[in-house]
C-alpha atoms as a PDB file:
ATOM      1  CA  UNK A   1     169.977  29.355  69.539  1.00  0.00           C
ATOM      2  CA  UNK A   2     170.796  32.369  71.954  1.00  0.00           C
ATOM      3  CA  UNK A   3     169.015  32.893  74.965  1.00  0.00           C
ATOM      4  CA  UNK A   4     167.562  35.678  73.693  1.00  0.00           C
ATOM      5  CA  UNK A   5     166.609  34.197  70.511  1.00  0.00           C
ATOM      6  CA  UNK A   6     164.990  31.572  72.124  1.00  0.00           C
ATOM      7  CA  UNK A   7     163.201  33.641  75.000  1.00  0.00           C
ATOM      8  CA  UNK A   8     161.560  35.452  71.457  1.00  0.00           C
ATOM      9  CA  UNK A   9     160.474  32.391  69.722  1.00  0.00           C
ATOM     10  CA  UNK A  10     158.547  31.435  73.125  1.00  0.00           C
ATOM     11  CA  UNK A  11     156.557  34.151  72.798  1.00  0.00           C
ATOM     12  CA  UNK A  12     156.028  34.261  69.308  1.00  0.00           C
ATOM     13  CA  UNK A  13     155.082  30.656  69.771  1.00  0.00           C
ATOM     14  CA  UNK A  14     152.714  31.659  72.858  1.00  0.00           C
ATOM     15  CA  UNK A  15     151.213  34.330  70.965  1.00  0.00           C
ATOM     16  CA  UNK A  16     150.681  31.525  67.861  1.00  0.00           C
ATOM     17  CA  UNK A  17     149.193  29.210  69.882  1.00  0.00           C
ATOM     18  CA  UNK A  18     146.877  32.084  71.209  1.00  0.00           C
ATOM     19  CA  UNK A  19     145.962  33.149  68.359  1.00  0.00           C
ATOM     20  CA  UNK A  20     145.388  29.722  66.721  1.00  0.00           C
ATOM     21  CA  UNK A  21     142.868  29.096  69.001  1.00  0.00           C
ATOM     22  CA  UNK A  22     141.186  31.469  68.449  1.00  0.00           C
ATOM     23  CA  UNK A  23     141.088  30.952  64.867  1.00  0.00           C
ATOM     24  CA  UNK A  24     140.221  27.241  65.307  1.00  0.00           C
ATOM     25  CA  UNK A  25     136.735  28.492  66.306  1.00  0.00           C
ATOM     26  CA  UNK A  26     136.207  28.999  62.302  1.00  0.00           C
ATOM     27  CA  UNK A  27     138.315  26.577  60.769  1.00  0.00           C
ATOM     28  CA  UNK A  28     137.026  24.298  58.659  1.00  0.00           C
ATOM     29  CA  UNK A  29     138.123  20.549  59.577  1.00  0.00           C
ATOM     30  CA  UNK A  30     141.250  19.069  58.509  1.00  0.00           C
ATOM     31  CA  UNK A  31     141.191  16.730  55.028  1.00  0.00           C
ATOM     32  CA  UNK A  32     142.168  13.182  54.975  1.00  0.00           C
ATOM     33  CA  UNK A  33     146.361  12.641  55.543  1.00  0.00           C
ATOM     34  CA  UNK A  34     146.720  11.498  52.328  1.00  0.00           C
ATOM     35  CA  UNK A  35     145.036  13.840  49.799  1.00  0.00           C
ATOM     36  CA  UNK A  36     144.839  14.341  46.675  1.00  0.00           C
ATOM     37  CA  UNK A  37     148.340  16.582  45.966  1.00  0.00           C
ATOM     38  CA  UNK A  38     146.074  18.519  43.502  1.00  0.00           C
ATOM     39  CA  UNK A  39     143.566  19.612  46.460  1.00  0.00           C
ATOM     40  CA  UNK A  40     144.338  22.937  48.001  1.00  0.00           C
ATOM     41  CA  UNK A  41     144.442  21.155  51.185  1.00  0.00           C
ATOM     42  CA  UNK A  42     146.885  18.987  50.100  1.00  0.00           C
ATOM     43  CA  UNK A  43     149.162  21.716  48.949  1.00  0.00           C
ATOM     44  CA  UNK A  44     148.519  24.173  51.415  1.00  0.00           C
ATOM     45  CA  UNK A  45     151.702  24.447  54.029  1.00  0.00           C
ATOM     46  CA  UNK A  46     153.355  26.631  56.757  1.00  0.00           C
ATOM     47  CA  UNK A  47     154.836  28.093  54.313  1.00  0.00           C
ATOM     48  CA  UNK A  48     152.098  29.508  52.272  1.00  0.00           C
ATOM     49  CA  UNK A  49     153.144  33.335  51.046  1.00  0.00           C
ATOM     50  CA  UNK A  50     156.544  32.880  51.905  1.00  0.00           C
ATOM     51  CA  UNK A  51     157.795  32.521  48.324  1.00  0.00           C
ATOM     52  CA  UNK A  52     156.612  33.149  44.678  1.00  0.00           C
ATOM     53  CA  UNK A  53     157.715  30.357  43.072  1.00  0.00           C
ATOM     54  CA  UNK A  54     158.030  27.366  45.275  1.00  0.00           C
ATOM     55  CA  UNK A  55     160.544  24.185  43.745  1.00  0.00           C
ATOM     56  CA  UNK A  56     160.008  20.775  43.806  1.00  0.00           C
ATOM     57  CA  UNK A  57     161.766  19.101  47.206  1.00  0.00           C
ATOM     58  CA  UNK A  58     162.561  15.613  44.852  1.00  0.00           C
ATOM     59  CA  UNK A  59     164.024  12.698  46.349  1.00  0.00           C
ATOM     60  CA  UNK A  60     166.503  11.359  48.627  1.00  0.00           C
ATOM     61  CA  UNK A  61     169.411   9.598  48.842  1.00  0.00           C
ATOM     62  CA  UNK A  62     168.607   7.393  51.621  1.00  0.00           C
ATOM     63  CA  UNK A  63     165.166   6.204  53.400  1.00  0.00           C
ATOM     64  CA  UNK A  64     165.166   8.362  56.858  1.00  0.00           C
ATOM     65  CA  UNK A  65     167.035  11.742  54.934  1.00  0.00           C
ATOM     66  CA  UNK A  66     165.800  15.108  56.441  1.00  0.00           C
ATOM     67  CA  UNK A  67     164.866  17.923  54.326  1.00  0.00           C
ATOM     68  CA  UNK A  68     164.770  21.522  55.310  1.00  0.00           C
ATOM     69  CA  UNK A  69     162.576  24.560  53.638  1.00  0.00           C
ATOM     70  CA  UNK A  70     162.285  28.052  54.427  1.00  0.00           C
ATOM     71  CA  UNK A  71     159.119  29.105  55.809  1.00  0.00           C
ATOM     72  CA  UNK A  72     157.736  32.073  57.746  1.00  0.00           C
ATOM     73  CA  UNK A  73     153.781  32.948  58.616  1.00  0.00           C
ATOM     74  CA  UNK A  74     153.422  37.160  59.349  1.00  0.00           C
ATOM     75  CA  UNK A  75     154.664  36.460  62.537  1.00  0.00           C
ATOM     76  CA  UNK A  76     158.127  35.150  62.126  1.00  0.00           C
ATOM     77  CA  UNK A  77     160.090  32.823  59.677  1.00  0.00           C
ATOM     78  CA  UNK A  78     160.110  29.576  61.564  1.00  0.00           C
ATOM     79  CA  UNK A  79     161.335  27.132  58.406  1.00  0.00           C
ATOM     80  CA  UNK A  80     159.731  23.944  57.701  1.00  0.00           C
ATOM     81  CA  UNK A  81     161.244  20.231  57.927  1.00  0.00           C
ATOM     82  CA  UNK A  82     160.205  16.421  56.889  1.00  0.00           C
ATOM     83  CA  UNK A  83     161.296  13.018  56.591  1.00  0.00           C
ATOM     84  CA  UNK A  84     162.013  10.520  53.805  1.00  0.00           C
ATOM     85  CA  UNK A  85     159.781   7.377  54.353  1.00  0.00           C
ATOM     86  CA  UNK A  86     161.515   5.775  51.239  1.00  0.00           C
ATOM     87  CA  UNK A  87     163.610   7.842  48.926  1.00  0.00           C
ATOM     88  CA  UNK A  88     161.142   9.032  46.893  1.00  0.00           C
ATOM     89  CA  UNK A  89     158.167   9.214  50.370  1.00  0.00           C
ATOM     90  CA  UNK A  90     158.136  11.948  52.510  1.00  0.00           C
ATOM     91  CA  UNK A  91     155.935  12.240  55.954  1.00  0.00           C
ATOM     92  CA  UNK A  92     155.149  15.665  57.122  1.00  0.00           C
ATOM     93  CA  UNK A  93     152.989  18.272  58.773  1.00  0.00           C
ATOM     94  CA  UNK A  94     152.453  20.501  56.555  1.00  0.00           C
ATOM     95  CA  UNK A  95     150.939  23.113  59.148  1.00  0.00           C
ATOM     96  CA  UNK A  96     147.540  24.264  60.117  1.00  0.00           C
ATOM     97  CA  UNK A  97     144.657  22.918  59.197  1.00  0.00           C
ATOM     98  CA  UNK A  98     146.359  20.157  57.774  1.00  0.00           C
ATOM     99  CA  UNK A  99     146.698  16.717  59.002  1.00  0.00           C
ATOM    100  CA  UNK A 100     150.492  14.918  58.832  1.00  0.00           C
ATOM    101  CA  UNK A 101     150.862  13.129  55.770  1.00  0.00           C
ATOM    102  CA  UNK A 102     152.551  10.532  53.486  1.00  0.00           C
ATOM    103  CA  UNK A 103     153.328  12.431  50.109  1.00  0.00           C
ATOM    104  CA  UNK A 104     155.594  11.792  46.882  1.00  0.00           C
ATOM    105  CA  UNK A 105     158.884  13.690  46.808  1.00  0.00           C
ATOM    106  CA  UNK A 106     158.483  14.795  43.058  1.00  0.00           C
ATOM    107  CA  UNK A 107     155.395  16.407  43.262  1.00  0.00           C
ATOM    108  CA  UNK A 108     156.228  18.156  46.496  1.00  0.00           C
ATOM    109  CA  UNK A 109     156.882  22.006  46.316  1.00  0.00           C
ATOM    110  CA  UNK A 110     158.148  24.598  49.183  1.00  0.00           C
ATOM    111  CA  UNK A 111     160.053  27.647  49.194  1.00  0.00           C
ATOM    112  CA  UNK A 112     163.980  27.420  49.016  1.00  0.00           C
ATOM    113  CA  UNK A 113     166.521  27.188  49.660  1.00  0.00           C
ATOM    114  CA  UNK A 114     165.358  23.873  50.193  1.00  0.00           C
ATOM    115  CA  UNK A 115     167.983  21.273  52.231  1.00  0.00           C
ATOM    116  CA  UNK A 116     168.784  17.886  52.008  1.00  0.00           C
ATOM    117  CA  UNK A 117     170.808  15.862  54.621  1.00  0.00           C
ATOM    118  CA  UNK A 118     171.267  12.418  56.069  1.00  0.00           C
ATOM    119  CA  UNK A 119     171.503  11.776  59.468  1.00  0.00           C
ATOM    120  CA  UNK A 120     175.117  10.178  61.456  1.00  0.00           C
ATOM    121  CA  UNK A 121     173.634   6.658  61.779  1.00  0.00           C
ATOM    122  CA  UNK A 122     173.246   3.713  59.967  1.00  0.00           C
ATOM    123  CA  UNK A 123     171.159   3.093  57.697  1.00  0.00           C
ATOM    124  CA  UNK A 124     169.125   0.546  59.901  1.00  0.00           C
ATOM    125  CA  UNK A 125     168.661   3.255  62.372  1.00  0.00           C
ATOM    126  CA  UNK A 126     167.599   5.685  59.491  1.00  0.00           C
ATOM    127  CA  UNK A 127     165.121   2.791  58.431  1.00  0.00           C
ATOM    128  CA  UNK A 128     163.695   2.333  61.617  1.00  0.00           C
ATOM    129  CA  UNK A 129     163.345   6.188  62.292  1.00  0.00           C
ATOM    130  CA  UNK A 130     161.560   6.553  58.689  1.00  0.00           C
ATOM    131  CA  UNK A 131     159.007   3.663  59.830  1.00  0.00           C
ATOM    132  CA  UNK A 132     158.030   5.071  62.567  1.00  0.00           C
ATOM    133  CA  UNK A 133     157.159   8.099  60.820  1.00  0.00           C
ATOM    134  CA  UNK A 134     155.505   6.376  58.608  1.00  0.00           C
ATOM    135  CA  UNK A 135     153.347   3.691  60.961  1.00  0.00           C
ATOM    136  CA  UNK A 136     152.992   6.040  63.682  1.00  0.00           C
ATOM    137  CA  UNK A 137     152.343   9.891  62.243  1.00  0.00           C
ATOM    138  CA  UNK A 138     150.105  10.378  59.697  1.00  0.00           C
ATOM    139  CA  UNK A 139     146.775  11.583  59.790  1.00  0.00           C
ATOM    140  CA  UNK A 140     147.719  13.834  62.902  1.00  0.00           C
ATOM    141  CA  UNK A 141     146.073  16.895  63.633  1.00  0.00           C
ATOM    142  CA  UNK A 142     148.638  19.779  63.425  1.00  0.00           C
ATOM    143  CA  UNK A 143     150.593  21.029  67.301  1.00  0.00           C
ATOM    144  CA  UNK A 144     150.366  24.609  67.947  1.00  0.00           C
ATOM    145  CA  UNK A 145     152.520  23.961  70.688  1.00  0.00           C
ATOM    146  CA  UNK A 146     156.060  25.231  69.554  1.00  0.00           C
ATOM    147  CA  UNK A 147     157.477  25.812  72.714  1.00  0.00           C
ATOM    148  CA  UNK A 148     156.701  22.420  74.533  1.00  0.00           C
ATOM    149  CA  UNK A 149     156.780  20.225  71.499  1.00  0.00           C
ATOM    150  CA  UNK A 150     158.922  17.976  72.930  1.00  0.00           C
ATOM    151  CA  UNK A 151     157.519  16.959  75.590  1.00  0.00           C
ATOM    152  CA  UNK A 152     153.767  16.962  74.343  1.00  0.00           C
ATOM    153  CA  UNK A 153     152.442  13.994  74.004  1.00  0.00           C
ATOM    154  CA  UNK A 154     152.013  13.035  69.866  1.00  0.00           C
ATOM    155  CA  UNK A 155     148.258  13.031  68.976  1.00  0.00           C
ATOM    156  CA  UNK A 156     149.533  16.105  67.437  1.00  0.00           C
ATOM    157  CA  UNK A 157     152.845  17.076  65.481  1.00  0.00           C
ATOM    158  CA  UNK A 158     153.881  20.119  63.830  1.00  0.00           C
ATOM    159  CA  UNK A 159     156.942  19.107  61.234  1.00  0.00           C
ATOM    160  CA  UNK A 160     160.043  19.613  63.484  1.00  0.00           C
ATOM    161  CA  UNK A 161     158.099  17.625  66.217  1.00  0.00           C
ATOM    162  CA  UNK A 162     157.413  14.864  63.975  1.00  0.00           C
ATOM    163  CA  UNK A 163     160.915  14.759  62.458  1.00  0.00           C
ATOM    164  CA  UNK A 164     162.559  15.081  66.391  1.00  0.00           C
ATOM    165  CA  UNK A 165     160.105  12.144  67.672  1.00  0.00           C
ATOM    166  CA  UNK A 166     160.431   9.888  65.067  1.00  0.00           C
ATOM    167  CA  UNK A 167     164.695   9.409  65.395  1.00  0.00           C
ATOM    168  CA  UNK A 168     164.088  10.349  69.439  1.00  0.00           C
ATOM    169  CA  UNK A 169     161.804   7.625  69.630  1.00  0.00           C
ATOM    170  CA  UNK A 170     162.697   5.188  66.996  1.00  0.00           C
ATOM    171  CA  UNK A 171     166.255   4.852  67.945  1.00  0.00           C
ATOM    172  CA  UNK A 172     167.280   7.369  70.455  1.00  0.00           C
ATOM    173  CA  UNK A 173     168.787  10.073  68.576  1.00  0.00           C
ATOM    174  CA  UNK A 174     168.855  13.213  69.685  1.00  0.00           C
ATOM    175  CA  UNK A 175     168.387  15.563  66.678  1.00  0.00           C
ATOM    176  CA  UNK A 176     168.154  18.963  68.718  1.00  0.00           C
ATOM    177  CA  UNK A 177     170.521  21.140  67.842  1.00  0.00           C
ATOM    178  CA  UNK A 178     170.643  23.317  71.314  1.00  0.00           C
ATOM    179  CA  UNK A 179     168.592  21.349  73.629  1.00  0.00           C
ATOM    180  CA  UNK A 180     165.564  22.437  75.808  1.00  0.00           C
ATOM    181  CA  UNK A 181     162.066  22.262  75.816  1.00  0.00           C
ATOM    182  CA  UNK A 182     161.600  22.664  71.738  1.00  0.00           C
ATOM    183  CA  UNK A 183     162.816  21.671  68.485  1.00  0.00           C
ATOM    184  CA  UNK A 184     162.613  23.780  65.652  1.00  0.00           C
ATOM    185  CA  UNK A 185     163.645  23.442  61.878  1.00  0.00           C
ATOM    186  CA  UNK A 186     166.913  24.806  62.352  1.00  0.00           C
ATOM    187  CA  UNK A 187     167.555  23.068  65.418  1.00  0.00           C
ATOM    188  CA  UNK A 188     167.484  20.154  63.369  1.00  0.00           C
ATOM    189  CA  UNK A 189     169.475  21.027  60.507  1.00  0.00           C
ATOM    190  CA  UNK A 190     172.209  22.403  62.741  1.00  0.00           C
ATOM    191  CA  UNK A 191     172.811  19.832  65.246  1.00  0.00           C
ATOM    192  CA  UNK A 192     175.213  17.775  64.781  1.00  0.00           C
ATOM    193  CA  UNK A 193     173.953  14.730  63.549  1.00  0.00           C
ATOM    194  CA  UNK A 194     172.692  16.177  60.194  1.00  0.00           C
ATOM    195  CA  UNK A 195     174.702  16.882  57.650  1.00  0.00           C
ATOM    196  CA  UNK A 196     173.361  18.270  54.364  1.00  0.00           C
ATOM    197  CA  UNK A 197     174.204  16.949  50.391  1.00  0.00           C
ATOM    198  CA  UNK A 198     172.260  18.697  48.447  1.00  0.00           C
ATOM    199  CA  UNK A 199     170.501  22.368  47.914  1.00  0.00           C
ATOM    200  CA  UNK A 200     167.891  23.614  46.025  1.00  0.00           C
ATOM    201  CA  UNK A 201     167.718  27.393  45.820  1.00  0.00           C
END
């Protein structure tokens, strides 16, 4: 991510943060983590409005795969990303208003294209990385923080934040793709460590 580029998502993500507070003054309060996928809680995501027709994310090859989704809210597209508990599992935060969640791969929908990738490990370091996810991140409220989310502490996670923490703190990998105070989607798809199989457009 350029300088500039990041400089802009800082203030997009201050003026997010901003204006989610405000808006938290009127929310209603977040559902259970694991809903019922028919709910509209369940369903709804950062990435509400972004597409028409959403597809199904499906499963994974391997327990601790990444996927990546395009996202945006009015303010900018800022992608969305989640992690494979088992290969058919995924954990997430599916945005505002939502807590992080456990949810099955088939019935899961977002916008494409929609990415798949494993992470430069092995697989007992992907397994490890998925627990924690799993043990240690659902039913979190969602972070408005974007640009200190790694370095907040986790009683809340937005998705790339959950995703970065789990392999950060699980086994030490670094899945940032450009370093520096935050981790977005793309950070993690591009670094280094990820390297996509599969896409769903």
């Amino acid at each position: 991510m350029s300088k500039i580029r990041r400089s802009l998502a800082s203030s997009v993500a201050a003026a997010v943060v901003a204006g989610t507070a405000m808006a938290g003054l009127f929310a209603v309060p977040a559902q259970a983590a694991e809903a019922d996928a028919s709910s509209p809680i369940a369903i709804a995501s950062s990435d509400d409005g972004a597409c028409k027709t959403k597809k199904t994310v499906g499963n994974a090859r391997n327990k601790g795969d990444v996927f990546h989704s395009y996202a945006k809210t009015a303010i900018f597209k800022h992608n969305h990303v989640g992690i494979y508990y088992t290969t058919k599992t995924i954990v997430e935060a599916p945005g505002k208003d939502s807590k992080s969640r456990s949810v099955t791969a088939s019935t899961l929908k977002k916008c494409g294209p929609i990415y798949k990738m494993y992470v430069k490990a092995k697989q007992s370091s992907r397994d490890k990385a998925a627990n924690y996810a799993y043990n240690n991140y659902r039913g979190k409220e969602y972070d408005t923080n974007f640009a200190l989310n790694k370095s907040s502490d986790s009683k809340k996670l937005n998705c790339s934040e959950l995703v970065w923490k789990a392999y950060k703190n699980a086994v030490d990998i670094e899945l940032d793709g450009d370093g520096g105070p935050a981790v977005f989607p793309d950070d993690i798809k591009d670094d280094g460590s990820t390297v996509v199989y599969a896409t769903i457009k």
